[in-house]
Protein backbone atom coordinates (compact mmCIF):
# COMPACT_ATOMS: atom_id res chain seq x y z
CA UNK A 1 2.46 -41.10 -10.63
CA UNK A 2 5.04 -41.54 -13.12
CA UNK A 3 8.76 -40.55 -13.09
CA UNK A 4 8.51 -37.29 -15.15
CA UNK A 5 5.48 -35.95 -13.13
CA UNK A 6 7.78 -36.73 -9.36
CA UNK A 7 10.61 -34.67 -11.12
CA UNK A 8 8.47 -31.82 -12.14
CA UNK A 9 6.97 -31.59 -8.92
CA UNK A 10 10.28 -31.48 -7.22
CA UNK A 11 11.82 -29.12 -9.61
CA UNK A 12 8.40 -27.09 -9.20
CA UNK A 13 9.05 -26.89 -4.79
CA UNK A 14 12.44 -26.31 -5.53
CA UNK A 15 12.16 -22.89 -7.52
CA UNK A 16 9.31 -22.11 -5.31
CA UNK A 17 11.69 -22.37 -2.45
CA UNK A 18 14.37 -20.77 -3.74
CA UNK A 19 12.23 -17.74 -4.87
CA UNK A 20 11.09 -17.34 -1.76
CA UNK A 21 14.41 -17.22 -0.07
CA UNK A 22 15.77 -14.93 -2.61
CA UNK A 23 12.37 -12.70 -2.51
CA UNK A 24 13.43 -12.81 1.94
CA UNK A 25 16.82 -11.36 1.12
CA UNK A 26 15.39 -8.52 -1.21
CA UNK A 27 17.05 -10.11 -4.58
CA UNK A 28 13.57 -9.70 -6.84
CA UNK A 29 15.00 -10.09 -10.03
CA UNK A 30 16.24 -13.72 -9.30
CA UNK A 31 12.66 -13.92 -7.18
CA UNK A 32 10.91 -13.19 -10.21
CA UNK A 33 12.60 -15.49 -12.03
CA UNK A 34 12.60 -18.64 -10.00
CA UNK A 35 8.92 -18.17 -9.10
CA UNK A 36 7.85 -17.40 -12.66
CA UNK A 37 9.34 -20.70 -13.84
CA UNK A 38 7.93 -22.00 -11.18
CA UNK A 39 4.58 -21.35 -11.35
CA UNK A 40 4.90 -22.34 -15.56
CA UNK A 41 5.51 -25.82 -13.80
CA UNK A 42 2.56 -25.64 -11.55
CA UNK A 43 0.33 -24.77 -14.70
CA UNK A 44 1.55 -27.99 -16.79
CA UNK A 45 1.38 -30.06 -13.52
CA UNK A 46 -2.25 -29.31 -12.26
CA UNK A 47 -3.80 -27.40 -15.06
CA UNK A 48 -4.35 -23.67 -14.68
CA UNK A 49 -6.38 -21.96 -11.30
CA UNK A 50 -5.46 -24.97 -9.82
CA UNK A 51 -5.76 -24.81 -5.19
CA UNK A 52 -2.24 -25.84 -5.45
CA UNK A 53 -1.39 -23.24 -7.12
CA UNK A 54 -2.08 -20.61 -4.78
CA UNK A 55 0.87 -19.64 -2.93
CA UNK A 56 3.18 -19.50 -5.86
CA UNK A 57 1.30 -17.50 -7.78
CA UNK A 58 0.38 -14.84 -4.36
CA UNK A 59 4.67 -15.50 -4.11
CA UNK A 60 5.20 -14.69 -7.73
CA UNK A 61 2.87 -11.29 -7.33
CA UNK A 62 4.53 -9.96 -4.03
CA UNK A 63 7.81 -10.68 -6.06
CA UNK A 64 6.89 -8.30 -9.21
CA UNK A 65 5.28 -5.87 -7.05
CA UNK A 66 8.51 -4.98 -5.32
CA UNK A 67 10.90 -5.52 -7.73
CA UNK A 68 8.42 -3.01 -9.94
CA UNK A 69 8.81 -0.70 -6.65
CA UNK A 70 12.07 -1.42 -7.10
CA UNK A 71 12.87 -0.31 -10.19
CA UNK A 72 10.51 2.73 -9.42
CA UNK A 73 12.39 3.89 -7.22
CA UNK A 74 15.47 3.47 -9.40
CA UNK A 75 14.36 5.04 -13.07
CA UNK A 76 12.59 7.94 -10.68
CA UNK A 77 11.29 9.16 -7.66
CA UNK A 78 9.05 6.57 -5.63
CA UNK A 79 5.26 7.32 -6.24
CA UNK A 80 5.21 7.15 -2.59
CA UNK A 81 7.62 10.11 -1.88
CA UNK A 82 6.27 12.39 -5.31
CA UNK A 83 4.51 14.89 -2.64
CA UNK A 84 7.06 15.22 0.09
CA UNK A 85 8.84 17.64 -1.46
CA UNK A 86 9.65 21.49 0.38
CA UNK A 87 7.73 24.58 -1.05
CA UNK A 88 10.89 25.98 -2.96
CA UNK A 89 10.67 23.10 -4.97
CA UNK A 90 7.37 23.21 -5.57
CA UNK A 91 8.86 26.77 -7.09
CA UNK A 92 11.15 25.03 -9.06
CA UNK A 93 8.22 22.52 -10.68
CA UNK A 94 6.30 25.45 -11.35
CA UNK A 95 8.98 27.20 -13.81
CA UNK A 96 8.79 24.24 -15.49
CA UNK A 97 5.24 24.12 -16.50
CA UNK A 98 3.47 25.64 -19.49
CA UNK A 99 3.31 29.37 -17.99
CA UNK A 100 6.83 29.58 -17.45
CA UNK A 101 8.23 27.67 -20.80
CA UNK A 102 10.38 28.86 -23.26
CA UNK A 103 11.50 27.39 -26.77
CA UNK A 104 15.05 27.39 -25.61
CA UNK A 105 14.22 25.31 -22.97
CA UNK A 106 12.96 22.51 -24.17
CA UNK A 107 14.34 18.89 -24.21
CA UNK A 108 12.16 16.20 -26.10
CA UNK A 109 14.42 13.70 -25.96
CA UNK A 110 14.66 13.69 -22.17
CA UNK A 111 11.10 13.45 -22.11
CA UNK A 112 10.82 10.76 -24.68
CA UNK A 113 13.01 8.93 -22.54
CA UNK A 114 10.93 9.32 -19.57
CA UNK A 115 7.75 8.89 -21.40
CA UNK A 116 9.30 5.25 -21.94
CA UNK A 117 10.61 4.75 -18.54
CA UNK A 118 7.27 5.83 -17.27
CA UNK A 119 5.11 3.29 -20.03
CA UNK A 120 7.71 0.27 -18.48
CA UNK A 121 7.02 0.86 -14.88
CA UNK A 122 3.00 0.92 -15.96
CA UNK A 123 3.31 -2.38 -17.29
CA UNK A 124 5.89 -3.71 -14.58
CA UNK A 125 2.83 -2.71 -12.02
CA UNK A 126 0.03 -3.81 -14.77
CA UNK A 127 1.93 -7.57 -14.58
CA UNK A 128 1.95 -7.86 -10.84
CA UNK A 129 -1.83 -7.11 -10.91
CA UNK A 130 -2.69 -9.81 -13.32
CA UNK A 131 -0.32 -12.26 -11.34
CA UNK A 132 -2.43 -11.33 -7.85
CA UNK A 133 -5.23 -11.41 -9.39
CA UNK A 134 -4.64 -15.21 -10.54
CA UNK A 135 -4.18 -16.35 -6.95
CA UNK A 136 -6.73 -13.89 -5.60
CA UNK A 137 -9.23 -15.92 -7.68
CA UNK A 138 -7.61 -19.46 -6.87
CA UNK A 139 -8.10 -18.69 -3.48
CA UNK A 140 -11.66 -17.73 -3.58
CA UNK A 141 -12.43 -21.08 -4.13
CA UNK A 142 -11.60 -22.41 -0.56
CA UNK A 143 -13.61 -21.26 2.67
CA UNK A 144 -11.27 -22.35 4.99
CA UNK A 145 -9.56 -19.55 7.43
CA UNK A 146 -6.21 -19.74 6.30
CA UNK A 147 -7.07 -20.08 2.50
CA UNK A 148 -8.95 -16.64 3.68
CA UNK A 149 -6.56 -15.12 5.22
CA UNK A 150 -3.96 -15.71 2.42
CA UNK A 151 -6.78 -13.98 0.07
CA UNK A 152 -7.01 -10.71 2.52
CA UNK A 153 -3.24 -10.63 2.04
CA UNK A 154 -3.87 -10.74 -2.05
CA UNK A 155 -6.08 -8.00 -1.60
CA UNK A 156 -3.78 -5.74 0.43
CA UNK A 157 -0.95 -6.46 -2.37
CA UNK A 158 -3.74 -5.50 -4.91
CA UNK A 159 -4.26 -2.24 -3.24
CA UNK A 160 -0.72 -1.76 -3.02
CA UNK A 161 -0.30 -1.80 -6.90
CA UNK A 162 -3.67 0.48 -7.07
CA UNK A 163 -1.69 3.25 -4.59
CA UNK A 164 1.98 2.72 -6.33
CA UNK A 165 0.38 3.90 -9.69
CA UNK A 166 -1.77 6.54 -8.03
CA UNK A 167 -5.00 4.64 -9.13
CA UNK A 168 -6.22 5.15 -4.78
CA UNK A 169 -9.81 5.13 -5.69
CA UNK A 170 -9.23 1.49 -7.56
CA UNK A 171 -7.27 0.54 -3.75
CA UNK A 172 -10.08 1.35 -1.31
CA UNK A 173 -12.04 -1.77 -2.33
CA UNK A 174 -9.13 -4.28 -2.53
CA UNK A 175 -8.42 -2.66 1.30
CA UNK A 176 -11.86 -3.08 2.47
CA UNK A 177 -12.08 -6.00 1.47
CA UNK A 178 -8.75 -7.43 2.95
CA UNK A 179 -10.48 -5.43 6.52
CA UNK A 180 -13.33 -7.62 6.11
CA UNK A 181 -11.65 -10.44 5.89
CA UNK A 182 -8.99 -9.84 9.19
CA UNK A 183 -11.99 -8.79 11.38
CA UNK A 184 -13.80 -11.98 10.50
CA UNK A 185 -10.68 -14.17 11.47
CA UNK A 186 -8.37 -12.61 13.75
CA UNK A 187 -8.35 -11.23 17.10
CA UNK A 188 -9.48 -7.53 18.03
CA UNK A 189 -5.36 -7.20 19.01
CA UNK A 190 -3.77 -8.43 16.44
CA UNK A 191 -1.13 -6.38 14.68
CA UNK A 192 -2.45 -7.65 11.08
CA UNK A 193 -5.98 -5.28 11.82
CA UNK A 194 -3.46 -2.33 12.04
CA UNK A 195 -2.10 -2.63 8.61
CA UNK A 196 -5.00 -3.02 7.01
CA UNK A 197 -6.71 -0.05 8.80
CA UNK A 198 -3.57 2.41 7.63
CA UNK A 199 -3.32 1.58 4.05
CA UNK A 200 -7.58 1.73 4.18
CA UNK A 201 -6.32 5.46 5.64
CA UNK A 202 -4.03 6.07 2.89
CA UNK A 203 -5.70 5.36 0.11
CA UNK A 204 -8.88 6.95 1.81
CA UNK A 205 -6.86 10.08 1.78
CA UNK A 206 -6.06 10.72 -1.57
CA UNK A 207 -8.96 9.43 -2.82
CA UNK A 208 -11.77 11.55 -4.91
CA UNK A 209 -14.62 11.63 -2.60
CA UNK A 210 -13.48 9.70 0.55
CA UNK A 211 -10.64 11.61 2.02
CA UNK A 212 -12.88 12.46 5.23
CA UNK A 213 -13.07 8.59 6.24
CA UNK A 214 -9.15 8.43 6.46
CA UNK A 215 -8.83 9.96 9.59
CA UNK A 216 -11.57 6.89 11.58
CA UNK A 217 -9.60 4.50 9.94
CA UNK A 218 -6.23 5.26 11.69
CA UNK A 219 -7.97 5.76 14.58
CA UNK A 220 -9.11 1.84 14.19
CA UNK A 221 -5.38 1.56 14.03
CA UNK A 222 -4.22 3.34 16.72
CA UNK A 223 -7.10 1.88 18.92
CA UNK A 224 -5.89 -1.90 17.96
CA UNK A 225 -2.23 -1.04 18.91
CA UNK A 226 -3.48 0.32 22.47
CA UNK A 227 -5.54 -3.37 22.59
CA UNK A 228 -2.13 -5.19 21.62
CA UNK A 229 -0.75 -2.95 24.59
CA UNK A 230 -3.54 -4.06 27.23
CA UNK A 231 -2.79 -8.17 26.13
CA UNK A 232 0.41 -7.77 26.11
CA UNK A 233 0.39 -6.16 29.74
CA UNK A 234 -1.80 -9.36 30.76
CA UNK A 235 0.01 -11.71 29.59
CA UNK A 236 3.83 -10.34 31.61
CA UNK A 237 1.07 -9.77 35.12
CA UNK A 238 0.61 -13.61 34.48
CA UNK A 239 4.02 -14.88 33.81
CA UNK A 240 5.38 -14.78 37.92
CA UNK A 241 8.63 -14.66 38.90
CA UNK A 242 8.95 -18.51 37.87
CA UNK A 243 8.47 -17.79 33.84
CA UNK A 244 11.15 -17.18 31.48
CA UNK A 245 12.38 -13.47 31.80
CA UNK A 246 13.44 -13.31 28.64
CA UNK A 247 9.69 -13.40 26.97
CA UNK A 248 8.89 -11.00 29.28
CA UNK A 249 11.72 -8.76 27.94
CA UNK A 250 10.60 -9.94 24.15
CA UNK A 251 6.74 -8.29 25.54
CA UNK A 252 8.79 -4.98 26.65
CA UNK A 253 11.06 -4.43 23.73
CA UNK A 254 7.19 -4.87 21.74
CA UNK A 255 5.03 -2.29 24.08
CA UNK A 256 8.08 -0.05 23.55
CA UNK A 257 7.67 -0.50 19.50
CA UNK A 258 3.78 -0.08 19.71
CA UNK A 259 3.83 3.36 21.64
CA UNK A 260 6.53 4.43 18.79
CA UNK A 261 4.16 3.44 16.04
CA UNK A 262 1.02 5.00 18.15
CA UNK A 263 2.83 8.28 18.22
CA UNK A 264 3.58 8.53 14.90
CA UNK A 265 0.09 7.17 13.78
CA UNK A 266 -1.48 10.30 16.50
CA UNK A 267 0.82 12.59 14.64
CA UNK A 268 -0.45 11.47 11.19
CA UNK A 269 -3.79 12.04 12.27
CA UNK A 270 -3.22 15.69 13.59
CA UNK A 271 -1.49 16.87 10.59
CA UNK A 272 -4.32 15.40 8.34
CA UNK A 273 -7.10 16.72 10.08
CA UNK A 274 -5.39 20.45 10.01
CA UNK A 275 -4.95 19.89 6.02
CA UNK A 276 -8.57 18.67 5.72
CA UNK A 277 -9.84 21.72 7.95
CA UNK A 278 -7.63 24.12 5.98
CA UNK A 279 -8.69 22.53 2.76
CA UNK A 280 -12.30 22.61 3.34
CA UNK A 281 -11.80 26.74 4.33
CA UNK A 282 -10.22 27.30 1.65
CA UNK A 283 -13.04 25.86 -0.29
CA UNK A 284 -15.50 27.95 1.61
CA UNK A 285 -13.31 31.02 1.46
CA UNK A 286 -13.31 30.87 -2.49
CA UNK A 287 -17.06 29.91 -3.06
CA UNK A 288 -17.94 33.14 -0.82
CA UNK A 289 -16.14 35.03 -2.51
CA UNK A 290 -17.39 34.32 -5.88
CA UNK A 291 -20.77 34.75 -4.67
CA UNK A 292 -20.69 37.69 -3.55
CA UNK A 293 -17.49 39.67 -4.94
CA UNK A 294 -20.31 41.12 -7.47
CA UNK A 295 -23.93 41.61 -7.86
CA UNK A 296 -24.13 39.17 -10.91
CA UNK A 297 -24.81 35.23 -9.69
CA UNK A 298 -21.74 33.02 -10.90
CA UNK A 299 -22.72 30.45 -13.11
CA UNK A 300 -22.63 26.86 -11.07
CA UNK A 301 -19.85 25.24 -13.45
CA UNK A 302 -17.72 28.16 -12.80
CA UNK A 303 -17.91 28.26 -9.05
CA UNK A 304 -16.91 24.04 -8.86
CA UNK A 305 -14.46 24.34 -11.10
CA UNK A 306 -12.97 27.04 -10.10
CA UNK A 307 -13.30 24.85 -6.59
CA UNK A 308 -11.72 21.86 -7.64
CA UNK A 309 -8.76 23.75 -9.26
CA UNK A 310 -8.11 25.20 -5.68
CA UNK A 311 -7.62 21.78 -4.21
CA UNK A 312 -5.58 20.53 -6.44
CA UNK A 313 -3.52 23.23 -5.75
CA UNK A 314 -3.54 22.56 -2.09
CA UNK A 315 -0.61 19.79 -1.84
CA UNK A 316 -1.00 16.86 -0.22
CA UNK A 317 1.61 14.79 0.86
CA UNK A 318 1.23 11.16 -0.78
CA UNK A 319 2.40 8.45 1.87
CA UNK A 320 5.85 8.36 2.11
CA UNK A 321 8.58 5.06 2.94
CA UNK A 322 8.52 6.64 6.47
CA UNK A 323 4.84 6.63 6.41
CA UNK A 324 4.94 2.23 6.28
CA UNK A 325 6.54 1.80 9.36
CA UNK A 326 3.12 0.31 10.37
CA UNK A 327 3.37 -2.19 7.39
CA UNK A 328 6.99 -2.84 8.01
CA UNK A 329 6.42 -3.49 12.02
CA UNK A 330 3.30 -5.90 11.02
CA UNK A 331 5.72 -7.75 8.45
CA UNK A 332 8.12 -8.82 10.96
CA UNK A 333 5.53 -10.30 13.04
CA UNK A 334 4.46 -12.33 10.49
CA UNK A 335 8.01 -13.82 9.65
């Protein structure tokens, strides 16, 4: 190995480990930098889709993906928040739209502006994809259980991307798949299965024709987190007066977390089945009464459009930043 090729190597582990410590403490724009030079060294060293490539292109990815949250969230309202708005403001929106404009109200250039802001974020998102999709196919290669487990967490980053640009149909395979994967490796408790189950949920929900699977799938969730509970239970029983209290207190302070998340994941679920129930009335309501309201049959295209304008209508709350409190709880575990 000659000089040059030692130098690059080290320079290449040395951006890699600063863009992951940067990426730790939330700074993505140096992130993104570091590990995009980075993996520009990794190319030239081992040649392109190259196993050693893996984790700095999956670090790269997770690094444009939130800094492209990031500046979502700055230049506009998050995509995960868009729905959580009150019904006077749904009001407001509605003045705004074609029924309700005027001449006098109109401001292109705003909306040029946002038409451009919008177009940047697309291709901020569009980038992270291609980057996780680079290590998602480097890491097909290997069979081993970490290499897999590394790929089910490519796939839950690829469904991420899929629900921050509202594409959830385009997330529910990138979620199975990463739920394949975690059930195949990992224990029935671990926290990991519970992630994966609520973003399956979430993306389920806003789907086009799945929305009715959401509600098993955070059950799953719920049902791991009460597993978690039962270990975690065995595990202090075991312990005796002679262990360390203070893992004991460590099990506690968890148990304590898990019934938090379990409440709020119970909650979830009885506030989406009542939407789903009222939904599918409402449905009902409206095709009964177009069948009947008159003595002439309504023409089929008529009756499901009319249908699928009603549901749109029906707001649904996309998954908000409170809404990842699983995700969040499941990242800490992993650090």
């Amino acid at each position: 190995m000659s000089a040059t090729e030692t130098d690059s190597k080290q320079k290449a582990k040395t951006l890699y480990d600063e863009g992951i410590r940067t990426l730790s403490l939330n700074n993505y724009d140096t992130s993104v930098e570091k590990l995009g030079e980075a993996c520009q060294l990794q190319d030239m060293i081992y040649g392109e889709l190259a196993p050693e490539s893996g984790d700095v292109y999956f670090a790269y990815g997770r690094a444009l993906l939130q800094h492209a949250i990031q500046q979502n969230t700055v230049f506009g309202e998050s995509k995960q928040d868009t729905k959580a708005e009150a019904p006077k403001q749904e009001l407001a929106e509605a003045a705004k739209s074609s029924k309700f404009h005027f001449e006098d109200d109109e401001e292109p250039e705003e909306e040029e502006d946002d038409g451009q802001e919008e177009e940047q974020q697309d291709d901020d998102f569009e980038t992270a994809w291609d980057i996780l999709d680079i290590a998602r196919v480097i890491y097909e290669k290997s069979e081993d259980k970490k290499t897999r487990l590394k790929l089910s967490d490519v796939h839950l980053c690829l469904g991420d991307v899929s629900v921050e640009t509202e594409k959830f149909d385009s997330a529910l395979s990138d979620y199975q798949k990463a739920l394949e994967i975690k059930e195949e490796y990992l224990a029935e408790d671990d926290r990991q299965l519970a992630e994966a189950h609520y973003k399956y949920a979430l993306a389920l929900e806003f789907s086009t024709n799945e929305a009715d699977k959401a509600g098993s799938q955070i059950k799953a969730a719920i049902e791991v987190f009460k597993k978690r509970i039962d270990t975690l239970g065995q595990q202090d029983q075991g312990k005796g007066k002679g262990k360390a209290t203070e893992s004991i207190e460590s099990d506690s302070k968890e148990i304590k977390e898990i019934k938090e998340l379990i409440q709020d994941l119970e909650e979830k679920l009885e506030e989406l089945t009542n939407r789903q129930k009222t939904e599918k009335e409402a449905e009902a309501l409206l095709k009964s009464f177009l069948g009947t309201s008159t003595g002439d049959s309504v023409p089929k295209s008529l009756d499901n459009a009319t249908v699928n304008d009603l549901s749109s209508m029906i707001k649904r709350k996309k998954p908000t930043g409170e809404e990842y409190k699983v995700d969040e709880s499941v990242k800490k575990q992993k650090q």
